[in-house]
N, C-alpha and C. Protein backbone atom coordinates (compact mmCIF):
# COMPACT_ATOMS: atom_id res chain seq x y z
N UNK A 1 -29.48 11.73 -14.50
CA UNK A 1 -30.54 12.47 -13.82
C UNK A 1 -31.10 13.49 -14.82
N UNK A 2 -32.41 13.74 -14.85
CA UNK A 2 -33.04 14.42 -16.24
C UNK A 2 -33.04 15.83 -15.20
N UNK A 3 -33.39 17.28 -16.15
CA UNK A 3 -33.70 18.27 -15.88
C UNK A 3 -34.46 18.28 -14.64
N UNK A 4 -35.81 17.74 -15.31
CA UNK A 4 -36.76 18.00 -14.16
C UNK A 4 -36.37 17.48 -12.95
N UNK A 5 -35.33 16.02 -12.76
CA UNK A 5 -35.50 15.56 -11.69
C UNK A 5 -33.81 16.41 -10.65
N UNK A 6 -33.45 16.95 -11.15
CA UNK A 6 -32.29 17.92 -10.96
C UNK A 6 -33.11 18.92 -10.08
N UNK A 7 -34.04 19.75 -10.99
CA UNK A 7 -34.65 21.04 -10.48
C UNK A 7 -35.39 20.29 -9.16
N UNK A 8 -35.93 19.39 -9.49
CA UNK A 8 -37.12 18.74 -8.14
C UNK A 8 -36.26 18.93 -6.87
N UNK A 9 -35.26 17.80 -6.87
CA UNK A 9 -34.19 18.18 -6.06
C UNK A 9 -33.05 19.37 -5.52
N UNK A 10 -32.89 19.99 -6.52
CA UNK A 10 -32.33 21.69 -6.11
C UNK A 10 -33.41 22.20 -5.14
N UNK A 11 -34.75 22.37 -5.67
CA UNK A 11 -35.95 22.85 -4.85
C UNK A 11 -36.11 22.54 -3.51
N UNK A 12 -35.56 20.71 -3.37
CA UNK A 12 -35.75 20.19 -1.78
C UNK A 12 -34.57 20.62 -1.10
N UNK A 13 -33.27 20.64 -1.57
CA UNK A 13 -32.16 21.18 -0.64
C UNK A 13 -32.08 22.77 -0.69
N UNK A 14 -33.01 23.77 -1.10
CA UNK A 14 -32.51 25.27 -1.07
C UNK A 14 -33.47 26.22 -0.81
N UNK A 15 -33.86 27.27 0.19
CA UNK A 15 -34.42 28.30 0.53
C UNK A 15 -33.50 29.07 0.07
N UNK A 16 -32.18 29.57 0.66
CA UNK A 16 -31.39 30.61 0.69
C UNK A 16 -29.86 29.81 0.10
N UNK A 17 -29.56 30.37 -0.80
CA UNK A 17 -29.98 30.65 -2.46
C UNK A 17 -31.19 30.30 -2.63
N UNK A 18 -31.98 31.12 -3.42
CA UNK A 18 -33.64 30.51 -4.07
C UNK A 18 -33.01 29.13 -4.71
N UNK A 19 -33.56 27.98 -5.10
CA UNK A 19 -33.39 27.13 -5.98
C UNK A 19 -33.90 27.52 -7.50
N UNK A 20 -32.85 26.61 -8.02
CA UNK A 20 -32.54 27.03 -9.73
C UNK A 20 -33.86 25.90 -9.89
N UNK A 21 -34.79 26.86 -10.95
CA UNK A 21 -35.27 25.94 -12.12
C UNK A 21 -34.84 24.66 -13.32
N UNK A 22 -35.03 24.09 -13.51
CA UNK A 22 -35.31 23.81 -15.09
C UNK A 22 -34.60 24.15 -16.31
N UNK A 23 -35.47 25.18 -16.02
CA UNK A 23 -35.00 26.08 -17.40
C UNK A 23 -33.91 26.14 -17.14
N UNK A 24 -33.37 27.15 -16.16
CA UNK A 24 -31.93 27.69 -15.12
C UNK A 24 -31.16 27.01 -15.76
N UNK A 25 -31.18 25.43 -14.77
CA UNK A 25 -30.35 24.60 -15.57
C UNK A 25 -30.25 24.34 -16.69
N UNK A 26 -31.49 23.90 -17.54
CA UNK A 26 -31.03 23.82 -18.93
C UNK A 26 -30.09 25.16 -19.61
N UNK A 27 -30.66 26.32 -19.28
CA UNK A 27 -29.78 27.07 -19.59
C UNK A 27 -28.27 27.47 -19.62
N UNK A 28 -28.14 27.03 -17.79
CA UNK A 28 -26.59 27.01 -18.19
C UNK A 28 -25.87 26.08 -18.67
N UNK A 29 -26.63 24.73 -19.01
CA UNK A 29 -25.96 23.51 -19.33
C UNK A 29 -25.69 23.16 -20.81
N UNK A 30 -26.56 24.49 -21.69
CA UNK A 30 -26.46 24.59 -22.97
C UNK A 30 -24.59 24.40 -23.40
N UNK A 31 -23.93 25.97 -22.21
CA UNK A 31 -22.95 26.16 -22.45
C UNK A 31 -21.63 24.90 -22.29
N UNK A 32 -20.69 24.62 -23.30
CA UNK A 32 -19.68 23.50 -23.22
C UNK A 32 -18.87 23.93 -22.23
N UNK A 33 -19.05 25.07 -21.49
CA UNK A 33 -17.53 25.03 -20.29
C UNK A 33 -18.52 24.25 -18.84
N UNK A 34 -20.09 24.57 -19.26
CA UNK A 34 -20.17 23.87 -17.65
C UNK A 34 -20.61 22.23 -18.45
N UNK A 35 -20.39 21.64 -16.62
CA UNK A 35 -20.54 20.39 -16.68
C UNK A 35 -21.77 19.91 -15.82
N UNK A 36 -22.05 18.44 -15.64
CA UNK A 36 -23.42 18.36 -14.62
C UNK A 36 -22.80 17.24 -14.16
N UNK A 37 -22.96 16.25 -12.69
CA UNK A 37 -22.08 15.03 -12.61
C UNK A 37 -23.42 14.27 -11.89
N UNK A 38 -23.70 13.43 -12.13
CA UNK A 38 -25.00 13.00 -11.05
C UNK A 38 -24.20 11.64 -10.26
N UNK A 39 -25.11 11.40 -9.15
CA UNK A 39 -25.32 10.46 -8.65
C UNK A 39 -27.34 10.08 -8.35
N UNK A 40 -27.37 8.52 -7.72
CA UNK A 40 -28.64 8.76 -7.61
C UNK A 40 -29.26 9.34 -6.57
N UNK A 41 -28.71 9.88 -6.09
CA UNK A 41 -29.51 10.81 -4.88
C UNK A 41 -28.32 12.67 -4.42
N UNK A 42 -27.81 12.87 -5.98
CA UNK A 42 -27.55 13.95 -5.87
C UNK A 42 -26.77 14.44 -7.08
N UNK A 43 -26.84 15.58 -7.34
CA UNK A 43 -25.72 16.36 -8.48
C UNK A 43 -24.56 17.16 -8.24
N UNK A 44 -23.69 17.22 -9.05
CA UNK A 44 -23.04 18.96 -9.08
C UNK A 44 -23.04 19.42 -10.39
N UNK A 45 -23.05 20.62 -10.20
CA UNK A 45 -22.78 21.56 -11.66
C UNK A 45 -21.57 22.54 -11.64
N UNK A 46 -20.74 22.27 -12.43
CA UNK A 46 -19.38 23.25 -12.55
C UNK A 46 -19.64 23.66 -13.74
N UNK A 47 -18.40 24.48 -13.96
CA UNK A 47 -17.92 25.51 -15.04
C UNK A 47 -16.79 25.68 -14.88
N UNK A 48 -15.55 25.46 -15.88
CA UNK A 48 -14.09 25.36 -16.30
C UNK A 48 -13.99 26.66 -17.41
N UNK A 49 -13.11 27.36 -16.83
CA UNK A 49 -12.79 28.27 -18.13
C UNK A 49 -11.48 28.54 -17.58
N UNK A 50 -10.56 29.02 -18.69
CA UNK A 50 -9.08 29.79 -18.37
C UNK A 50 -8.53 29.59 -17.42
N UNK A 51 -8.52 27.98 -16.90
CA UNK A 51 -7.31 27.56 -15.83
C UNK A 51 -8.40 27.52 -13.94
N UNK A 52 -9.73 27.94 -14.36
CA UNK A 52 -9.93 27.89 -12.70
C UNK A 52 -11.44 27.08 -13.06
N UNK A 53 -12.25 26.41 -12.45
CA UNK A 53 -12.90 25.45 -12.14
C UNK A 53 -13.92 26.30 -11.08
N UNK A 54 -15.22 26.13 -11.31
CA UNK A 54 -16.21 26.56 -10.48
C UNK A 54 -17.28 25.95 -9.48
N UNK A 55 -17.23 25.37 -8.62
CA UNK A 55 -18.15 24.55 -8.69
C UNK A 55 -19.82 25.48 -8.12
N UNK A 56 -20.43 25.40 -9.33
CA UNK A 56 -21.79 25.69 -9.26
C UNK A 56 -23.20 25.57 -8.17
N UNK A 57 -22.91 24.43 -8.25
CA UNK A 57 -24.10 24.10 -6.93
C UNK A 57 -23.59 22.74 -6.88
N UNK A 58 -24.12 22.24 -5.40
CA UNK A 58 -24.15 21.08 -5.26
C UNK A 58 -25.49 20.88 -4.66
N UNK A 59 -25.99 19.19 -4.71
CA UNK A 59 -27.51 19.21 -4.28
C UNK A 59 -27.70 17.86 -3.97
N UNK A 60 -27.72 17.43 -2.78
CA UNK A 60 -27.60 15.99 -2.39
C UNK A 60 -29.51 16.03 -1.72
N UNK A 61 -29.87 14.65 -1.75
CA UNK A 61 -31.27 14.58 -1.30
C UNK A 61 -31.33 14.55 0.31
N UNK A 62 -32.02 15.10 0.52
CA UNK A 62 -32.05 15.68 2.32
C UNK A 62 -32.12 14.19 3.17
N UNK A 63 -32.77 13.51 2.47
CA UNK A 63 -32.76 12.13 3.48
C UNK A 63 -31.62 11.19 3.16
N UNK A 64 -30.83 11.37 2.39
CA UNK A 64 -29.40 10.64 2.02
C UNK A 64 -28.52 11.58 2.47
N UNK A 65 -28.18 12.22 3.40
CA UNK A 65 -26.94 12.86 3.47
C UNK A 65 -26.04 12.25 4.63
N UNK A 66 -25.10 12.84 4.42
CA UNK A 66 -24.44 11.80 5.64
C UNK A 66 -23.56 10.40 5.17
N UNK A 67 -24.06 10.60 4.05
CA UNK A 67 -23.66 9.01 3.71
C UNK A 67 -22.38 8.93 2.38
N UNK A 68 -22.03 10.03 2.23
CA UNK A 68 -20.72 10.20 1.55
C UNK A 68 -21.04 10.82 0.29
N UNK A 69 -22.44 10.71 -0.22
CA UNK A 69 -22.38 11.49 -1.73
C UNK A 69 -21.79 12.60 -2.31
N UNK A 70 -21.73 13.62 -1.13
CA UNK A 70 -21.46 14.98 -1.49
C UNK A 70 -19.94 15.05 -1.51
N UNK A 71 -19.62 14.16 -0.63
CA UNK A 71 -18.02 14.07 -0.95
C UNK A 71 -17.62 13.55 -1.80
N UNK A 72 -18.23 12.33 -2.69
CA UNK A 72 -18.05 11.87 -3.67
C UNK A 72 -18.55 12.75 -5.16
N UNK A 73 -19.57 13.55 -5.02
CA UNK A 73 -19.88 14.71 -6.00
C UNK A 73 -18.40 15.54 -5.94
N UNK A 74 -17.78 15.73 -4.60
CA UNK A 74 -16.88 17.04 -4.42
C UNK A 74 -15.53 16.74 -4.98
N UNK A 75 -15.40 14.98 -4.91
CA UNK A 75 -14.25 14.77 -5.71
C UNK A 75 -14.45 14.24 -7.25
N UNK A 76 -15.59 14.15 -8.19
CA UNK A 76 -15.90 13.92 -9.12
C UNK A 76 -15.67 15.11 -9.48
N UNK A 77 -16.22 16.71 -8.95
CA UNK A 77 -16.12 17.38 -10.14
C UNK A 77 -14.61 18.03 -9.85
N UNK A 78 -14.06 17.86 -9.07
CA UNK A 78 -12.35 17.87 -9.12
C UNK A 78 -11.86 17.26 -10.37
N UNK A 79 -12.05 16.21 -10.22
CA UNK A 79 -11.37 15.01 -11.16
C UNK A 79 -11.80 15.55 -12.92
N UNK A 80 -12.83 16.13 -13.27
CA UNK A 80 -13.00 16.83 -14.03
C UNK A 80 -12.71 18.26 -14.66
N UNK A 81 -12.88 19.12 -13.14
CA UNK A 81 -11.89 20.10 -13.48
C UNK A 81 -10.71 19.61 -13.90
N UNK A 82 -9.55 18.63 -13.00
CA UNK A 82 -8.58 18.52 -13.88
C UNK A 82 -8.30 18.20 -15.09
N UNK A 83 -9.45 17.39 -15.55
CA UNK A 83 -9.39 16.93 -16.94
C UNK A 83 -9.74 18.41 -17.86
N UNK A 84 -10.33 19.19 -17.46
CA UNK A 84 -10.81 20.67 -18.37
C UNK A 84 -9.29 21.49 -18.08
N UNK A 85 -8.56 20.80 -17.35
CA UNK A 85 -7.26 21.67 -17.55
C UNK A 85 -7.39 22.87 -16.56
N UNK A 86 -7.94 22.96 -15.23
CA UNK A 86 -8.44 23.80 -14.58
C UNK A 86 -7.06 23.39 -13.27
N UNK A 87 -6.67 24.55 -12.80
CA UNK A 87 -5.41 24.25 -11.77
C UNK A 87 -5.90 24.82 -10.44
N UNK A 88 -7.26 25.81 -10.68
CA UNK A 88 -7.80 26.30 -9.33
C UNK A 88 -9.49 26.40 -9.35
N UNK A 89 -9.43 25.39 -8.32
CA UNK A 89 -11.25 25.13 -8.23
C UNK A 89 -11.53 26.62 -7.31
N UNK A 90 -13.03 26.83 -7.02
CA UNK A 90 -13.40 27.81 -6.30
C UNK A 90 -15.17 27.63 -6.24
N UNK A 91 -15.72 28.07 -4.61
CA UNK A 91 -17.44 28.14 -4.37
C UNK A 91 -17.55 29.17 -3.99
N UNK A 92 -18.81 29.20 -3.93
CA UNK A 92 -19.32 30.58 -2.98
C UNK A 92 -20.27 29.85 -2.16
N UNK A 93 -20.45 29.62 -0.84
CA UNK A 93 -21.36 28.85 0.16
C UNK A 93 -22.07 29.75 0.82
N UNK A 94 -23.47 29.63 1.64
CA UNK A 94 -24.04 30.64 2.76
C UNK A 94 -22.57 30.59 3.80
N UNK A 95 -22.67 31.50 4.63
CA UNK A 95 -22.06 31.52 5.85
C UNK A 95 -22.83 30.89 6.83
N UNK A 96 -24.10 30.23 6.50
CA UNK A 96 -24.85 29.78 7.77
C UNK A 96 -24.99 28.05 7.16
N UNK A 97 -24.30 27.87 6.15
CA UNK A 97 -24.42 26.27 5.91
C UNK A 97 -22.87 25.68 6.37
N UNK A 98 -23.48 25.15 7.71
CA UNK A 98 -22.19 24.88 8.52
C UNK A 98 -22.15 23.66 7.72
N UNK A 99 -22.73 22.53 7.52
CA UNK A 99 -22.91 20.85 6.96
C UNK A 99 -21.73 21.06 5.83
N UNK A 100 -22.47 22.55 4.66
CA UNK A 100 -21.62 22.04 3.41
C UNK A 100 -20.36 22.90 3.52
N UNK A 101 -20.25 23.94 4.74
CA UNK A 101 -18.87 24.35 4.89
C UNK A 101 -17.93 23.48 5.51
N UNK A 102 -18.13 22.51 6.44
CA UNK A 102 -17.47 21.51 6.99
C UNK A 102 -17.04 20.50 5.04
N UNK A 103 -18.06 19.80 4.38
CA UNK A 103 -18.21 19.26 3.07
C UNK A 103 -16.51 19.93 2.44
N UNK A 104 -16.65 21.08 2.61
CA UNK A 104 -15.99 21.57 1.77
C UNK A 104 -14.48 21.76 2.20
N UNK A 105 -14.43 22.16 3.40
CA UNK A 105 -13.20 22.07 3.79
C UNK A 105 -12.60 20.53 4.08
N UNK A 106 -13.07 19.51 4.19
CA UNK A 106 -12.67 18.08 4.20
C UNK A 106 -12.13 18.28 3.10
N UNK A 107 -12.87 18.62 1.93
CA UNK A 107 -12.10 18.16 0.40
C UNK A 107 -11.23 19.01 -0.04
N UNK A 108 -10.55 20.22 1.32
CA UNK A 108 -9.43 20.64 1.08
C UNK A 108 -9.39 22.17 0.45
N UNK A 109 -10.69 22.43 0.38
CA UNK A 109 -11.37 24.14 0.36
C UNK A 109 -10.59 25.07 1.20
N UNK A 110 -10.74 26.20 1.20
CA UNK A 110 -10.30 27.01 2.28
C UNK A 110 -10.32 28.62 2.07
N UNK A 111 -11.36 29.17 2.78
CA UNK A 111 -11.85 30.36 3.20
C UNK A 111 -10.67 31.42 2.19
N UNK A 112 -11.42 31.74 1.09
CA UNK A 112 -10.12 32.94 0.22
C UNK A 112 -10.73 34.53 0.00
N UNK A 113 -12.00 34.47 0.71
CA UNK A 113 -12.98 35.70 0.38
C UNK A 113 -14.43 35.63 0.88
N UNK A 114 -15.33 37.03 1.39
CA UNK A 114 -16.41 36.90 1.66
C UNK A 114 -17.50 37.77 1.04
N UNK A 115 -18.60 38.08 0.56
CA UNK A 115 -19.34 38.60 0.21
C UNK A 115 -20.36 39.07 1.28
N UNK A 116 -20.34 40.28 1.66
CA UNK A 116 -21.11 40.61 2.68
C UNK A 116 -22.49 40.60 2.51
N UNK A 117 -23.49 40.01 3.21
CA UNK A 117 -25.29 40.49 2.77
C UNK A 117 -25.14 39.61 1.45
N UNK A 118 -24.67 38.62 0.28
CA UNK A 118 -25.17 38.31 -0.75
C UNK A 118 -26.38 37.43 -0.83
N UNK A 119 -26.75 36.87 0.03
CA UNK A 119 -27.86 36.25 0.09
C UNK A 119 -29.03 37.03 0.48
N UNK A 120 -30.11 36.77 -0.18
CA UNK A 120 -31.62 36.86 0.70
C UNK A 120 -32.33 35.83 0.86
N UNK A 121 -32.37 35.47 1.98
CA UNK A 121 -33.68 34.46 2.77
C UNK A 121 -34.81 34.78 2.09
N UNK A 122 -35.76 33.71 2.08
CA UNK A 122 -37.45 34.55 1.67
C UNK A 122 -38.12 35.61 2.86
N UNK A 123 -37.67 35.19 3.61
CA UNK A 123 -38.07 36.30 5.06
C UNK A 123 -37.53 37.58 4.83
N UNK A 124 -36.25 38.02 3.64
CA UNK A 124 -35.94 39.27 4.02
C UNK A 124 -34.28 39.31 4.72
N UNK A 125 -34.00 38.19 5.21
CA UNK A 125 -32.74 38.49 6.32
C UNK A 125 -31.49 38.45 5.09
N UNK A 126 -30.62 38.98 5.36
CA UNK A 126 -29.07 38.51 4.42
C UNK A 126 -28.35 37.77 5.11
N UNK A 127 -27.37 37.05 4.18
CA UNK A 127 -26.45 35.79 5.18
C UNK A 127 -25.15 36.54 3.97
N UNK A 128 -24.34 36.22 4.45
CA UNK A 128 -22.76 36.37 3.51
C UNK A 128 -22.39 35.72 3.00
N UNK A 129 -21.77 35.11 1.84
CA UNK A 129 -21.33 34.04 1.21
C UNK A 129 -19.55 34.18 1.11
N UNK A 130 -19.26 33.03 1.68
CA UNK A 130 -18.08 32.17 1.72
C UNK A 130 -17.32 31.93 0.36
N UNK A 131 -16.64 32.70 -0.08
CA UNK A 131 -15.53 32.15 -1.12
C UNK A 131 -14.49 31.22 -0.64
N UNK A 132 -14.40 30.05 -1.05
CA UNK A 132 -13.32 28.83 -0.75
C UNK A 132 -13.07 28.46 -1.60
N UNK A 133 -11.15 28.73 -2.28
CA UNK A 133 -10.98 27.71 -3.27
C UNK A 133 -9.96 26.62 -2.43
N UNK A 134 -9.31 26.01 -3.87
CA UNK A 134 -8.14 24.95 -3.81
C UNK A 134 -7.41 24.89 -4.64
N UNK A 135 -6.51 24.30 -4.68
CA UNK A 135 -5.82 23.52 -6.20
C UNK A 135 -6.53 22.45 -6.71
N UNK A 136 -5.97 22.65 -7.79
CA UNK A 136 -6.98 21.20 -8.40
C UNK A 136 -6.26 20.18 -8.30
């Protein structure tokens, strides 16, 4: 999956987080600790450093969901963290994305912290973000 067609798609799955650019991505993808994993109708982006595993975003296409990708993104970039030598994955999710908080706890996530207000909507409202890690 090229840049642009990454960003196209970040843009269709995200209001709140704003969606990452382009650039964004190219930028953080410069760095060798993160990674990018595609499928054809979705990505993830992690980052491995000093034993814990990040997973960055995930971004499945709004009219394919449902159909297992994101779980299959969720255990690809596992399978990679372990290969980066990473023993504890970890996200930060909205508190109002029930779809990818359910996503996440299937693959064995689990509620370790919250961030109060970290989000802004374009309207102005705040939502909290969900820290969930695991083992790898």
């Amino acid at each position: 999956m090229t840049l642009a067609q990454m960003a196209a798609l970040h843009a269709a799955c995200f209001t709140t987080p704003r969606p990452w650019t382009g650039d964004e991505l190219a930028s953080l993808l410069q760095s060798p600790l993160v990674f990018a994993l595609s499928e054809s109708a979705g990505f993830v982006l992690g980052r491995a450093v000093a034993g814990e595993a990040e997973l960055l975003t995930l971004a499945v296409d709004p009219a394919r969901r449902r159909q297992g990708i994101g779980a299959s993104l969720v255990g690809r970039f596992l399978q990679e963290a372990r290969a980066r030598q990473a023993q504890t994955a970890f996200l930060e999710v909205s508190a109002d994305n029930s779809a990818a908080i359910a996503l996440y706890h299937r693959a064995g996530f689990a509620q370790t912290g919250r961030r109060r207000g970290y989000y802004v909507a374009p309207d102005g409202t705040r939502s909290d973000a969900l820290i969930l890690s695991r083992a790898c």
